[in-house]
C-alpha atoms as a PDB file:
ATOM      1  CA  UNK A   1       0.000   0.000   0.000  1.00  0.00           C
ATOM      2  CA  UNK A   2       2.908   2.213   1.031  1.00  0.00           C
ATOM      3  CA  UNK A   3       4.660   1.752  -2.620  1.00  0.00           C
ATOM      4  CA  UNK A   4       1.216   2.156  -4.399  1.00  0.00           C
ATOM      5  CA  UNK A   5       0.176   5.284  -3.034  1.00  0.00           C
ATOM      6  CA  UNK A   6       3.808   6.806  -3.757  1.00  0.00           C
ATOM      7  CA  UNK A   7       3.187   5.496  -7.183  1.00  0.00           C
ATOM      8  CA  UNK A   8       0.257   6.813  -7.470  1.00  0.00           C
ATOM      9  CA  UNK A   9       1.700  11.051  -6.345  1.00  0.00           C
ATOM     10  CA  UNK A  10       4.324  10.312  -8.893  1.00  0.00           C
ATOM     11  CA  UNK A  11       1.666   9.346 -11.516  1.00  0.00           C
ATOM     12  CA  UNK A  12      -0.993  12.348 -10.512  1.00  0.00           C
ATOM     13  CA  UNK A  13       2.263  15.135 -10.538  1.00  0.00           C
ATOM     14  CA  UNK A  14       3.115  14.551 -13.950  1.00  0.00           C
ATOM     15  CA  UNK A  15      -0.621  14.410 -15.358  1.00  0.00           C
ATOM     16  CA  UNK A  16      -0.787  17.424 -13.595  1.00  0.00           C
ATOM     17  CA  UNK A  17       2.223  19.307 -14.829  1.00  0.00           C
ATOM     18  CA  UNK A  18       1.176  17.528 -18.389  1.00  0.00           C
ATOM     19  CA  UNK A  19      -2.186  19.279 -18.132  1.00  0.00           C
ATOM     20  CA  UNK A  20      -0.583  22.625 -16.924  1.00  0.00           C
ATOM     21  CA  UNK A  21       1.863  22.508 -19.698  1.00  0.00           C
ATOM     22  CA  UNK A  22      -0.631  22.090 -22.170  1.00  0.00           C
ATOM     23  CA  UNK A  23      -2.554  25.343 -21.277  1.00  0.00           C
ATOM     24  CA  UNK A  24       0.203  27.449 -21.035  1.00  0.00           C
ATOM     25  CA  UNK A  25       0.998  26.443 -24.544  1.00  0.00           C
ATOM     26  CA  UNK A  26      -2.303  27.239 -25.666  1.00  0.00           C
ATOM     27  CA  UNK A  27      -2.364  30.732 -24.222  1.00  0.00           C
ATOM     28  CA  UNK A  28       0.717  31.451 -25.998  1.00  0.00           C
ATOM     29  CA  UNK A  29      -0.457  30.403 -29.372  1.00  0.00           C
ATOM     30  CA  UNK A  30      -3.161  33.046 -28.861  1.00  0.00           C
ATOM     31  CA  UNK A  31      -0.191  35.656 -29.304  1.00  0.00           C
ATOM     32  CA  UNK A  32      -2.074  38.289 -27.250  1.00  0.00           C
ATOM     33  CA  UNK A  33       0.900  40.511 -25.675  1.00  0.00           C
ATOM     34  CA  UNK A  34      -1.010  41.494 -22.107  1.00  0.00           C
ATOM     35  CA  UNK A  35      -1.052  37.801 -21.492  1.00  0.00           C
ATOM     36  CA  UNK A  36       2.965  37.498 -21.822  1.00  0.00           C
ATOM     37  CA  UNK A  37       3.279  38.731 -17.987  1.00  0.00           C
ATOM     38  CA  UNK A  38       1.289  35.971 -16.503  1.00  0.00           C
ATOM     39  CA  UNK A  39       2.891  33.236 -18.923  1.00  0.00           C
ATOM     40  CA  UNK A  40       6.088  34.338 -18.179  1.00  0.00           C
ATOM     41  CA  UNK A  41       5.243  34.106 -14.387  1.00  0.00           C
ATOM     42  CA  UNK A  42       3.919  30.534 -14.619  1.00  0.00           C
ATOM     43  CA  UNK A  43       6.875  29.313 -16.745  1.00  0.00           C
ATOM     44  CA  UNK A  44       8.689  30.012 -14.001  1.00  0.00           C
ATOM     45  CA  UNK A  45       6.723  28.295 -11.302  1.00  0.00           C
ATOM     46  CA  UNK A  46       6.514  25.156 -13.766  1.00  0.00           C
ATOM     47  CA  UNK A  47      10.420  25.079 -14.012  1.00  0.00           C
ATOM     48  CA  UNK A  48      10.478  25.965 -10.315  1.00  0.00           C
ATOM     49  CA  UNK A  49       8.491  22.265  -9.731  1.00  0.00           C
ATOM     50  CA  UNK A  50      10.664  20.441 -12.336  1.00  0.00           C
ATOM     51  CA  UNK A  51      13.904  21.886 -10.627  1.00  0.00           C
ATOM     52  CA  UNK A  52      12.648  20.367  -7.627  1.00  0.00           C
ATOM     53  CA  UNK A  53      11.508  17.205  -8.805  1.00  0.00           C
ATOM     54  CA  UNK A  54      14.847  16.569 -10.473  1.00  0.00           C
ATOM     55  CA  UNK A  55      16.142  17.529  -7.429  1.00  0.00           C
ATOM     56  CA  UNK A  56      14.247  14.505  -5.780  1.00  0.00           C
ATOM     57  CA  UNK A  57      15.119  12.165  -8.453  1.00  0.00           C
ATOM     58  CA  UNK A  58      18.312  12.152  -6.658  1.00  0.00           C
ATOM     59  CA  UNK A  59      16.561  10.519  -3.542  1.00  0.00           C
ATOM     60  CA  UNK A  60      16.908   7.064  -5.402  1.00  0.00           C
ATOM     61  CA  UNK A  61      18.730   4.905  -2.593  1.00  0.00           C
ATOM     62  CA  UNK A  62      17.246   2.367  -1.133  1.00  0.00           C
ATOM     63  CA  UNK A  63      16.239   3.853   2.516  1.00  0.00           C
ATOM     64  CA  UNK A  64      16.096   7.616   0.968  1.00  0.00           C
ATOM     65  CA  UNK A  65      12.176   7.656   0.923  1.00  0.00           C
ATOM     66  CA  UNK A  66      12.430   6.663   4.900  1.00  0.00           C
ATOM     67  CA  UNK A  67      12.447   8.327   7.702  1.00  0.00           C
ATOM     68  CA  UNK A  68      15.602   9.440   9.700  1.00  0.00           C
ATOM     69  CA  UNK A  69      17.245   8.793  13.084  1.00  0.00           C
ATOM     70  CA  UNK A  70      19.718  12.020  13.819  1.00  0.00           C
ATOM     71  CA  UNK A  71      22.259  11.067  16.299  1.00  0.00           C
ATOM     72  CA  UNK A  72      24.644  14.233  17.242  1.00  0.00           C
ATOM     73  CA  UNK A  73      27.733  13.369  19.430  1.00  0.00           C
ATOM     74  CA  UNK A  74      30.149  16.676  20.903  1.00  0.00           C
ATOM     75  CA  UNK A  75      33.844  15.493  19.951  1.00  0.00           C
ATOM     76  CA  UNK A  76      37.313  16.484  21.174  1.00  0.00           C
ATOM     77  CA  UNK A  77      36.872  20.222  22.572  1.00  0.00           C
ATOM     78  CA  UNK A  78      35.511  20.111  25.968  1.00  0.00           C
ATOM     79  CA  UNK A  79      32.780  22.559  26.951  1.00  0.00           C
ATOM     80  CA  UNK A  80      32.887  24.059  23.200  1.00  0.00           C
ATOM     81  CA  UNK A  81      32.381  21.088  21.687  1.00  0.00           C
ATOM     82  CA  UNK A  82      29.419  20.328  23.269  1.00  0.00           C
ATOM     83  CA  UNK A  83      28.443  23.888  22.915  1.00  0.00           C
ATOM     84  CA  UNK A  84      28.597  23.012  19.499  1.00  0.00           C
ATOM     85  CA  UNK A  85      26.804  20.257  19.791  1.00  0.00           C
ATOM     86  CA  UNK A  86      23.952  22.254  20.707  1.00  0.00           C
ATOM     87  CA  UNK A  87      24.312  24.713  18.233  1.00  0.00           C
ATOM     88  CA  UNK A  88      24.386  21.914  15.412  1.00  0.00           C
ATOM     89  CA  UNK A  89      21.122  20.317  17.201  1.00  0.00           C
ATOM     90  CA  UNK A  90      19.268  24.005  16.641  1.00  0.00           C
ATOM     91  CA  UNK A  91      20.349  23.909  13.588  1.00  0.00           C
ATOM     92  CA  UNK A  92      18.595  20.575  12.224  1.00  0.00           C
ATOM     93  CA  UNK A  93      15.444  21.487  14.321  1.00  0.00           C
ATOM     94  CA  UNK A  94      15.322  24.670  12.025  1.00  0.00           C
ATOM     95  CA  UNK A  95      16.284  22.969   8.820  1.00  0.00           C
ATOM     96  CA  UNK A  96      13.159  19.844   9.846  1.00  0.00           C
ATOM     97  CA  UNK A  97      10.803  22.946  10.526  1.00  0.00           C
ATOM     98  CA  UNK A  98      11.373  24.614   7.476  1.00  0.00           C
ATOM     99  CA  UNK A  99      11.084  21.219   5.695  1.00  0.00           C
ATOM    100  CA  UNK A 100       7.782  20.652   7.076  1.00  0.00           C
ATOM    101  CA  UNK A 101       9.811  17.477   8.573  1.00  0.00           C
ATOM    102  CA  UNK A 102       8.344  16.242  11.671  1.00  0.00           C
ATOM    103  CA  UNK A 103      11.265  15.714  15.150  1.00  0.00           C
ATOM    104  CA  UNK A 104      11.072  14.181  18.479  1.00  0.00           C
ATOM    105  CA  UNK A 105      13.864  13.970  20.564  1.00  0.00           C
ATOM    106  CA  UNK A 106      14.327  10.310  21.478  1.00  0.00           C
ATOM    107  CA  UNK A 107      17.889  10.434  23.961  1.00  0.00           C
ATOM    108  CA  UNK A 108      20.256  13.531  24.993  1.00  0.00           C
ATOM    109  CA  UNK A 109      22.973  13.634  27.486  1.00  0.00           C
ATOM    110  CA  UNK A 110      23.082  17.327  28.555  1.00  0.00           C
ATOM    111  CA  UNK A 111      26.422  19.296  28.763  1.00  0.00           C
ATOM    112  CA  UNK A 112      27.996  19.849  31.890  1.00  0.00           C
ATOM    113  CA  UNK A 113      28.042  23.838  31.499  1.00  0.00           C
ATOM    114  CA  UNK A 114      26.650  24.227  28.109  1.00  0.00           C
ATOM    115  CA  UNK A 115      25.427  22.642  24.963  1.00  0.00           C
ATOM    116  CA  UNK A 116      24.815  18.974  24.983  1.00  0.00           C
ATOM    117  CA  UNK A 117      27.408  15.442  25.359  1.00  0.00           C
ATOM    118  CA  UNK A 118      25.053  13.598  22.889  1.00  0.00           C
ATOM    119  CA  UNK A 119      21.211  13.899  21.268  1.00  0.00           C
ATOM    120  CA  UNK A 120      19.202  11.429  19.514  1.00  0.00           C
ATOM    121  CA  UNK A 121      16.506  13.033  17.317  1.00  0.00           C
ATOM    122  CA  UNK A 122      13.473  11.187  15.163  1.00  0.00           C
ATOM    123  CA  UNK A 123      13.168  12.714  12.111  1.00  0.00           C
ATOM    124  CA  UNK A 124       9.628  12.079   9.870  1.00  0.00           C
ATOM    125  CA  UNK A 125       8.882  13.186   6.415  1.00  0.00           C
ATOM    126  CA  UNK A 126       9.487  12.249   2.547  1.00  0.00           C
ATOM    127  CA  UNK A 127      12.881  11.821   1.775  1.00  0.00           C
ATOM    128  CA  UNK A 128      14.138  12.733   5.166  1.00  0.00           C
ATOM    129  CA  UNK A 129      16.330  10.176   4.991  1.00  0.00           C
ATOM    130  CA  UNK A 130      17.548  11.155   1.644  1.00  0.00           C
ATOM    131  CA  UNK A 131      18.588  14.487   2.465  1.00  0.00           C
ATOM    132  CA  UNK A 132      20.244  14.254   5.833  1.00  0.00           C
ATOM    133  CA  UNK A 133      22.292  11.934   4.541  1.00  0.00           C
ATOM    134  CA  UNK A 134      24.557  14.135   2.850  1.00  0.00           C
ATOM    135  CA  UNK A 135      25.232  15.655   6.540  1.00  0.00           C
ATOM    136  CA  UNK A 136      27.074  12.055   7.856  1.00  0.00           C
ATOM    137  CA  UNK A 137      30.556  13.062   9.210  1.00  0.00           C
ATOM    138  CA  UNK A 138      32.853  15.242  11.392  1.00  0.00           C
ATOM    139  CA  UNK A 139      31.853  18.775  11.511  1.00  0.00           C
ATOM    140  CA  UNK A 140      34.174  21.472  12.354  1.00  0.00           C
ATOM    141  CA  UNK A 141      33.973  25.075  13.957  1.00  0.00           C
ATOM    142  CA  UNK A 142      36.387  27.518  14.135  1.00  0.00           C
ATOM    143  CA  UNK A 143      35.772  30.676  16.589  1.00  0.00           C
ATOM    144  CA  UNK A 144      36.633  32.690  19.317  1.00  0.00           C
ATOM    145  CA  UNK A 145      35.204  30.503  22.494  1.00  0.00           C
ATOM    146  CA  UNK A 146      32.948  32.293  24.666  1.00  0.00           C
ATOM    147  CA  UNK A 147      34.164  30.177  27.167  1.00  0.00           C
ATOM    148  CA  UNK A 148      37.833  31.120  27.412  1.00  0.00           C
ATOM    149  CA  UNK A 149      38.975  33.921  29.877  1.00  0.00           C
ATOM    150  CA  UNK A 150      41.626  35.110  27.258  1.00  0.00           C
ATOM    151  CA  UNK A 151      38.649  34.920  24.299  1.00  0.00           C
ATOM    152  CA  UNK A 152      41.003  32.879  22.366  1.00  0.00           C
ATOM    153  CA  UNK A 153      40.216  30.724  19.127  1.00  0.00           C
ATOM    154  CA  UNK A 154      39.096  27.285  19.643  1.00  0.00           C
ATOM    155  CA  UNK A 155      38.287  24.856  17.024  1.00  0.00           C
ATOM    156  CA  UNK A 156      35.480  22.172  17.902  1.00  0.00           C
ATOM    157  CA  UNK A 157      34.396  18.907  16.066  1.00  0.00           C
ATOM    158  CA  UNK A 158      31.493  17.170  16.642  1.00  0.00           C
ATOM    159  CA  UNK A 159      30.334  13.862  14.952  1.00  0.00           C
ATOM    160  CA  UNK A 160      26.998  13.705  13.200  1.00  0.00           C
ATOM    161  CA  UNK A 161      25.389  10.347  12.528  1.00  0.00           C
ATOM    162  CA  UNK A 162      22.210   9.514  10.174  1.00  0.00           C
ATOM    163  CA  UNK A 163      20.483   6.529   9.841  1.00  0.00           C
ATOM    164  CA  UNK A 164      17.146   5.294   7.894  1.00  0.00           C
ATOM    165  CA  UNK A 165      14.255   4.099   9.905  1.00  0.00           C
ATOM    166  CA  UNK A 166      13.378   0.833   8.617  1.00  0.00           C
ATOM    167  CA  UNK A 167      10.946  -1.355   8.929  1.00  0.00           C
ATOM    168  CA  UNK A 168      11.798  -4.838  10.330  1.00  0.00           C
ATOM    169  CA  UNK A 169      10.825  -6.407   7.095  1.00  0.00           C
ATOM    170  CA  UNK A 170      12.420  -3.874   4.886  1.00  0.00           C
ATOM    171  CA  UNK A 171      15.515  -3.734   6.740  1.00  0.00           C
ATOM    172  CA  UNK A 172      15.692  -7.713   6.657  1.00  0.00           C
ATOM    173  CA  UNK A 173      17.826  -7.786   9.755  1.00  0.00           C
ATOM    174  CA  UNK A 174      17.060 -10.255  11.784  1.00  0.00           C
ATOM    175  CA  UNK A 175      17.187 -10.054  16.061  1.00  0.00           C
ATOM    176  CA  UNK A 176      17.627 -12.891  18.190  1.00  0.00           C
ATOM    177  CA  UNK A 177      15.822 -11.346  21.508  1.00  0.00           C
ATOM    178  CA  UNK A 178      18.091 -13.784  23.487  1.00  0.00           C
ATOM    179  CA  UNK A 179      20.858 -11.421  22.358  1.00  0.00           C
ATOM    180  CA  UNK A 180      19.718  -8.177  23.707  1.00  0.00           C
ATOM    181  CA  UNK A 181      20.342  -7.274  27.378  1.00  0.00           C
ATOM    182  CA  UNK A 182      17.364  -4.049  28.208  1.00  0.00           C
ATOM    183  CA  UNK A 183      18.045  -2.573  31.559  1.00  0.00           C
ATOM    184  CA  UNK A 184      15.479   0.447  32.528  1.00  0.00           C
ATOM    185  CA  UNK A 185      16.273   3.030  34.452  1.00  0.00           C
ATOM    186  CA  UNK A 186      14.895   6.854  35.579  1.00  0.00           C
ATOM    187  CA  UNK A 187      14.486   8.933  32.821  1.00  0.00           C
ATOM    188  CA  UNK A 188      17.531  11.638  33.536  1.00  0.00           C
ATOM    189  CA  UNK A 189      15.982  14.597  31.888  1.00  0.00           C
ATOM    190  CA  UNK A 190      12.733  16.777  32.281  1.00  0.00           C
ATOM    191  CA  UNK A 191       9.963  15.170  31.708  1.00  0.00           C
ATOM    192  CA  UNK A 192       7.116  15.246  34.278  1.00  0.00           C
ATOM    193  CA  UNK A 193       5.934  13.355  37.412  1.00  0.00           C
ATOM    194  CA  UNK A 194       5.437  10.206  35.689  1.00  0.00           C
ATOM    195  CA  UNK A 195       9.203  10.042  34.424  1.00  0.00           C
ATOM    196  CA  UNK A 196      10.915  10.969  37.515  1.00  0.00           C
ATOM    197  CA  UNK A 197       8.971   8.411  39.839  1.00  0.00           C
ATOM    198  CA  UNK A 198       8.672   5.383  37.510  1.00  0.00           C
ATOM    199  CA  UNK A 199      11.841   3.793  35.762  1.00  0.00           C
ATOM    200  CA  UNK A 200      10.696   4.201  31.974  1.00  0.00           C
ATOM    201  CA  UNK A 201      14.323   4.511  29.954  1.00  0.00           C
ATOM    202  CA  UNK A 202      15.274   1.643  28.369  1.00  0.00           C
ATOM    203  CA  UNK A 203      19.239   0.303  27.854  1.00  0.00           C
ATOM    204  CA  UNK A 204      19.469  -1.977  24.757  1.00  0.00           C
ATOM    205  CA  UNK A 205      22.691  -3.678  24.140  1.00  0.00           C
ATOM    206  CA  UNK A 206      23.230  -6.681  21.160  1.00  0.00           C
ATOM    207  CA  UNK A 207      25.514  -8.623  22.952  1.00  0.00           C
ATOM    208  CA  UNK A 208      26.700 -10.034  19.708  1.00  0.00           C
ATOM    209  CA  UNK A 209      28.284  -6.416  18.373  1.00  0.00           C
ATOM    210  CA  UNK A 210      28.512  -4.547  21.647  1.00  0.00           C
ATOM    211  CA  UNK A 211      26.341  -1.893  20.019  1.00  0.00           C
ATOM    212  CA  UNK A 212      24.401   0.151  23.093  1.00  0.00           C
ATOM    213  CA  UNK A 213      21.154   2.177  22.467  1.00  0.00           C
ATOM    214  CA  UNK A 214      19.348   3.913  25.231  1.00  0.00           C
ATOM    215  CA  UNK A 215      15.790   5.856  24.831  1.00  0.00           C
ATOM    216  CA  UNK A 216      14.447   7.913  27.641  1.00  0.00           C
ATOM    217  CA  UNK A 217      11.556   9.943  25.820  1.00  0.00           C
ATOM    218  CA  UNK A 218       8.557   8.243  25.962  1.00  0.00           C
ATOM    219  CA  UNK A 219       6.380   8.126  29.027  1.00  0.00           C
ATOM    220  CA  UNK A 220       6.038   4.557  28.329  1.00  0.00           C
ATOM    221  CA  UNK A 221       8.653   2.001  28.731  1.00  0.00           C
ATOM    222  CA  UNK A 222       7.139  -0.379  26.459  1.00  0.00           C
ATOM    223  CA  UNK A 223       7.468   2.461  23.979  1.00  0.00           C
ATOM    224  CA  UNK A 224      11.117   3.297  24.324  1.00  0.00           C
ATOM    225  CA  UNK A 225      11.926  -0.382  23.872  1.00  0.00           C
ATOM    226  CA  UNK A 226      10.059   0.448  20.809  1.00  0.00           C
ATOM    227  CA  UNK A 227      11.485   3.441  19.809  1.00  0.00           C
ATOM    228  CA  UNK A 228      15.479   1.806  21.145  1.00  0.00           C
ATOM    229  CA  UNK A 229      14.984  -1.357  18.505  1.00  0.00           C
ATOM    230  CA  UNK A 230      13.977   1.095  15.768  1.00  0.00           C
ATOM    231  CA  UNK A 231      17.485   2.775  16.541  1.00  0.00           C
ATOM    232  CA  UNK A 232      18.960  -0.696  17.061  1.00  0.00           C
ATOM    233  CA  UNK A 233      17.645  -2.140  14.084  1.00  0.00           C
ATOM    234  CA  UNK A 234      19.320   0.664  12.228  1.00  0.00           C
ATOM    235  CA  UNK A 235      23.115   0.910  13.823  1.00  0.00           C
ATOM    236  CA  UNK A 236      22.964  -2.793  12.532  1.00  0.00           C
ATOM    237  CA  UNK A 237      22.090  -2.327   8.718  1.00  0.00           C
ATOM    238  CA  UNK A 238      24.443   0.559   8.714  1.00  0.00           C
ATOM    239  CA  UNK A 239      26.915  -1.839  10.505  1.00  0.00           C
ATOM    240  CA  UNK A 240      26.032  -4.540   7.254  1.00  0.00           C
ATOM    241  CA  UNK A 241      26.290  -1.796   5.061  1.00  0.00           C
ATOM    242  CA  UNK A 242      29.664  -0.756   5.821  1.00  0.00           C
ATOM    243  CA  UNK A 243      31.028  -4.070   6.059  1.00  0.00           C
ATOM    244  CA  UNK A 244      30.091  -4.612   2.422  1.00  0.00           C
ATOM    245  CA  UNK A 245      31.670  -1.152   1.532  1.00  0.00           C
ATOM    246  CA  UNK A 246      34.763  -2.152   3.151  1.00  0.00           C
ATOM    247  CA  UNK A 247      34.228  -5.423   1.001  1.00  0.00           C
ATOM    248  CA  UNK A 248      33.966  -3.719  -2.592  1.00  0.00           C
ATOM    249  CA  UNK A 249      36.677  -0.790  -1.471  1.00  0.00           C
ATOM    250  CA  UNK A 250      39.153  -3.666  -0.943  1.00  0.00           C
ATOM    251  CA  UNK A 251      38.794  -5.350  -3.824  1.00  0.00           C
ATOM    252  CA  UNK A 252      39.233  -2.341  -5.635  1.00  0.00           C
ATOM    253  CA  UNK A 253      42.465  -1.225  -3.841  1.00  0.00           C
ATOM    254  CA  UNK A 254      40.618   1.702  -2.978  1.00  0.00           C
ATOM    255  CA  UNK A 255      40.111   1.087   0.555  1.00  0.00           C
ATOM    256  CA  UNK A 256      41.223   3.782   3.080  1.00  0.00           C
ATOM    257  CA  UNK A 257      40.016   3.553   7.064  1.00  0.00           C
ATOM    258  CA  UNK A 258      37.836   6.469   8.423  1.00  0.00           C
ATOM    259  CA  UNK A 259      39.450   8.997  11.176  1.00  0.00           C
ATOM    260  CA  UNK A 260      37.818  11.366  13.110  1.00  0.00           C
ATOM    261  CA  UNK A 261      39.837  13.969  12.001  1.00  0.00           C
ATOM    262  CA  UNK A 262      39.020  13.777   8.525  1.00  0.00           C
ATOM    263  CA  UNK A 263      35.688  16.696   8.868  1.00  0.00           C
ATOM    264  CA  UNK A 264      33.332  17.181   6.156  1.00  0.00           C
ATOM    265  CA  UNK A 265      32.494  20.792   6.731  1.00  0.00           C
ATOM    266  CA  UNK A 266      33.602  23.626   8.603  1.00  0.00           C
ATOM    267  CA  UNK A 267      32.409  26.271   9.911  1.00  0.00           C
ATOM    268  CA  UNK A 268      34.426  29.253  10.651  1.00  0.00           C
ATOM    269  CA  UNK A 269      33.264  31.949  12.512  1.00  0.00           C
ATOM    270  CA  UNK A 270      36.728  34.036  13.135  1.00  0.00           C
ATOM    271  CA  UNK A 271      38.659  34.969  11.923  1.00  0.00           C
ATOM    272  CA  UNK A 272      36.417  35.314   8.517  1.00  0.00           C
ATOM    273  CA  UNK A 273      32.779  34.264   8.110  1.00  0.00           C
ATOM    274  CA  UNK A 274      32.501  30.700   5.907  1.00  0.00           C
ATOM    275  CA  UNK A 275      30.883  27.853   5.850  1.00  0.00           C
ATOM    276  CA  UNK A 276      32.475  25.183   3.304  1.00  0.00           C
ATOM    277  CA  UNK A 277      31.733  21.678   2.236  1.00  0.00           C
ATOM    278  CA  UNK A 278      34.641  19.819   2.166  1.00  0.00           C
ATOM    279  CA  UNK A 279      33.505  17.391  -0.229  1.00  0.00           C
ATOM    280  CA  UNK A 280      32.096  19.665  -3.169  1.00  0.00           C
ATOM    281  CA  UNK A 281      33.852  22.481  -2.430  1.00  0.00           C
ATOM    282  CA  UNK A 282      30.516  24.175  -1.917  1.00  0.00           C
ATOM    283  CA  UNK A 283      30.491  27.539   0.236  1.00  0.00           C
ATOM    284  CA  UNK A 284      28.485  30.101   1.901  1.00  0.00           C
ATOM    285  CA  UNK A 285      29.600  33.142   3.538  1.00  0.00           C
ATOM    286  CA  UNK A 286      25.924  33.709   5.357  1.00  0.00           C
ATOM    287  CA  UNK A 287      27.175  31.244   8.125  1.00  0.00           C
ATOM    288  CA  UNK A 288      23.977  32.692  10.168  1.00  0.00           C
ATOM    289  CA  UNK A 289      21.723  31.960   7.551  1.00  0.00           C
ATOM    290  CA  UNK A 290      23.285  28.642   7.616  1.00  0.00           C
ATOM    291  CA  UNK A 291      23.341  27.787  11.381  1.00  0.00           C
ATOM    292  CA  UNK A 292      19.382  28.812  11.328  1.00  0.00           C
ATOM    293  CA  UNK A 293      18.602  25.302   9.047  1.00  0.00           C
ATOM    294  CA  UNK A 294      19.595  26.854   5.552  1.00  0.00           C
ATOM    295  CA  UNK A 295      21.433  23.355   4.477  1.00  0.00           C
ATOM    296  CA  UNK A 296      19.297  22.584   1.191  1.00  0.00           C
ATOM    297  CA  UNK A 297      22.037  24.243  -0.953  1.00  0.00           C
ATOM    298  CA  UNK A 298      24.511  22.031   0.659  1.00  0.00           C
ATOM    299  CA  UNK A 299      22.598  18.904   0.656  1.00  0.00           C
ATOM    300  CA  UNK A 300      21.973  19.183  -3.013  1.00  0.00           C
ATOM    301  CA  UNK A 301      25.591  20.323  -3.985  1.00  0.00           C
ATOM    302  CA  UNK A 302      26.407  16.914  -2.093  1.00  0.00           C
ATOM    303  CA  UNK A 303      23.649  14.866  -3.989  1.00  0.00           C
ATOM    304  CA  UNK A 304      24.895  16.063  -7.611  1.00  0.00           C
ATOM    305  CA  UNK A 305      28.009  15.416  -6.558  1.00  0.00           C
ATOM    306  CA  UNK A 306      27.450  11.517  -5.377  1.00  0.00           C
ATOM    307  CA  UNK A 307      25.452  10.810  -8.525  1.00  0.00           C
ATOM    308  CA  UNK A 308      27.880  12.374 -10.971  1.00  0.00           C
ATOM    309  CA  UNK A 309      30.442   9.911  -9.441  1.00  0.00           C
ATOM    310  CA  UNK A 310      27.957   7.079  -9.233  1.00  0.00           C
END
């Protein structure tokens, strides 16, 4: 049902645009010159859809249609880091908003001055998937830390993971529940009478791979075990995924281990204003604009990029 009603909006936006196309063409065979301003204003909206849906047509992987799991982890830098954790956090809550993208945050460790250690956010909507996954990687910032006496330059890196939510059967990963420990605990942020007096967070660890997944949002704990398979269900494709990467890359002689140093963007903030995409070269020098959710330019720059190689 899922992949007959998305069908079926492919099938009813192209009539559509067929239909509207067709009309426009017939006004301007009428060759009537006060008509030119409003033809030449829905030409424009018409390429304005097509730019769009060729943007889309990019969203072609497998998970892209799916929904996303944002994980956000503060790296090397101490209270700045996680500072800019939280400013990275605020920054994918804007870009979701403007989206029309639905969020719920699922985990977060809070910082121990400022920022955050760690967030896990839900993100819902078409192709959410799809376009946060150009934002996988080490991000960088470059400023003068508001929390240094001297007001010296600090650079900060935090670690941004993405991950499709899957359904069990799409996914085809299979869970042995005598291989997951759950502990519950109390829920360690805000969250209400409820949270603080009964022990609703919920531990998962898969003993076979070590991997450890904790939810504390739901009132529920039946629903963060829910919500904590979701995420561990995912860490384990992406696991699979990588694994067969690592496969193909060494049979090519390509194959070159991941560091943490190796950033994808940075953001500098002193002692210039720049944000730059590592990977396409792409730049903006509105790093407010930027930090307030504008990503799309970057997330397409990164999409033509991947499918030109591909």
């Amino acid at each position: 049902m899922k992949t007959l009603s998305a069908l079926r909006d492919e099938v009813e936006f192209w009539r559509k645009h067929q239909t509207h196309l067709n009309d426009l063409i017939d006004l301007a065979r009428l060759d009537d010159e006060s008509l030119r301003g409003d033809l030449e204003t829905e030409v424009a909206t018409l390429e304005a859809d097509l730019e769009r849906k060729g943007f889309a047509a990019m969203l072609s992987g497998p998970y892209d249609h799916d929904d996303a799991i944002l994980a956000i982890h503060a790296g090397a830098g101490g209270t700045d880091s996680q500072d800019w954790a939280g400013m990275l956090e605020r920054m994918y809550l804007r870009w979701a908003e403007h989206q029309g993208f639905t969020t719920e945050i699922l985990d977060m460790t809070p910082g121990e001055e400022a920022g955050i250690k760690s967030v896990t956010i839900a993100v819902g909507g078409k192709y959410a998937f799809g376009y946060l996954r150009s934002e996988k990687g080490v991000h960088r910032l470059v400023r003068l830390s508001p929390f240094d006496a001297a007001h010296r330059r600090h650079t900060s890196f935090t670690l941004i993971e993405v991950l499709p939510q899957v359904s069990m059967e799409e996914a085809n990963i299979d869970i042995n529940p005598s291989e997951i420990k759950m502990d519950v605990f109390r829920s360690s942020g805000a969250g209400g009478q409820n949270v603080q007096k009964n022990a609703t967070a919920v531990r998962l660890t898969h003993l076979p791979t070590g991997i450890v997944v904790t939810c504390q949002n739901e009132r529920s704990q039946s629903q963060n075990r829910e919500f904590a398979m979701k995420i561990l269900r995912a860490r384990l494709l992406e696991l699979r995924q990588a694994e067969r990467e690592e496969e193909r890359a060494i049979l090519r002689g390509e194959y070159t281990k991941a560091e943490w140093g190796s950033q994808i963007r940075s953001y500098v903030l002193h002692p210039y204003q720049m944000v730059k995409d590592h990977r396409t070269d792409f730049e903006s020098g509105n790093t407010q604009a930027v930090l307030d959710g504008d990503l799309n330019s970057f997330m397409e720059a990164y999409l033509k990029s991947s499918s030109n190689k591909e």
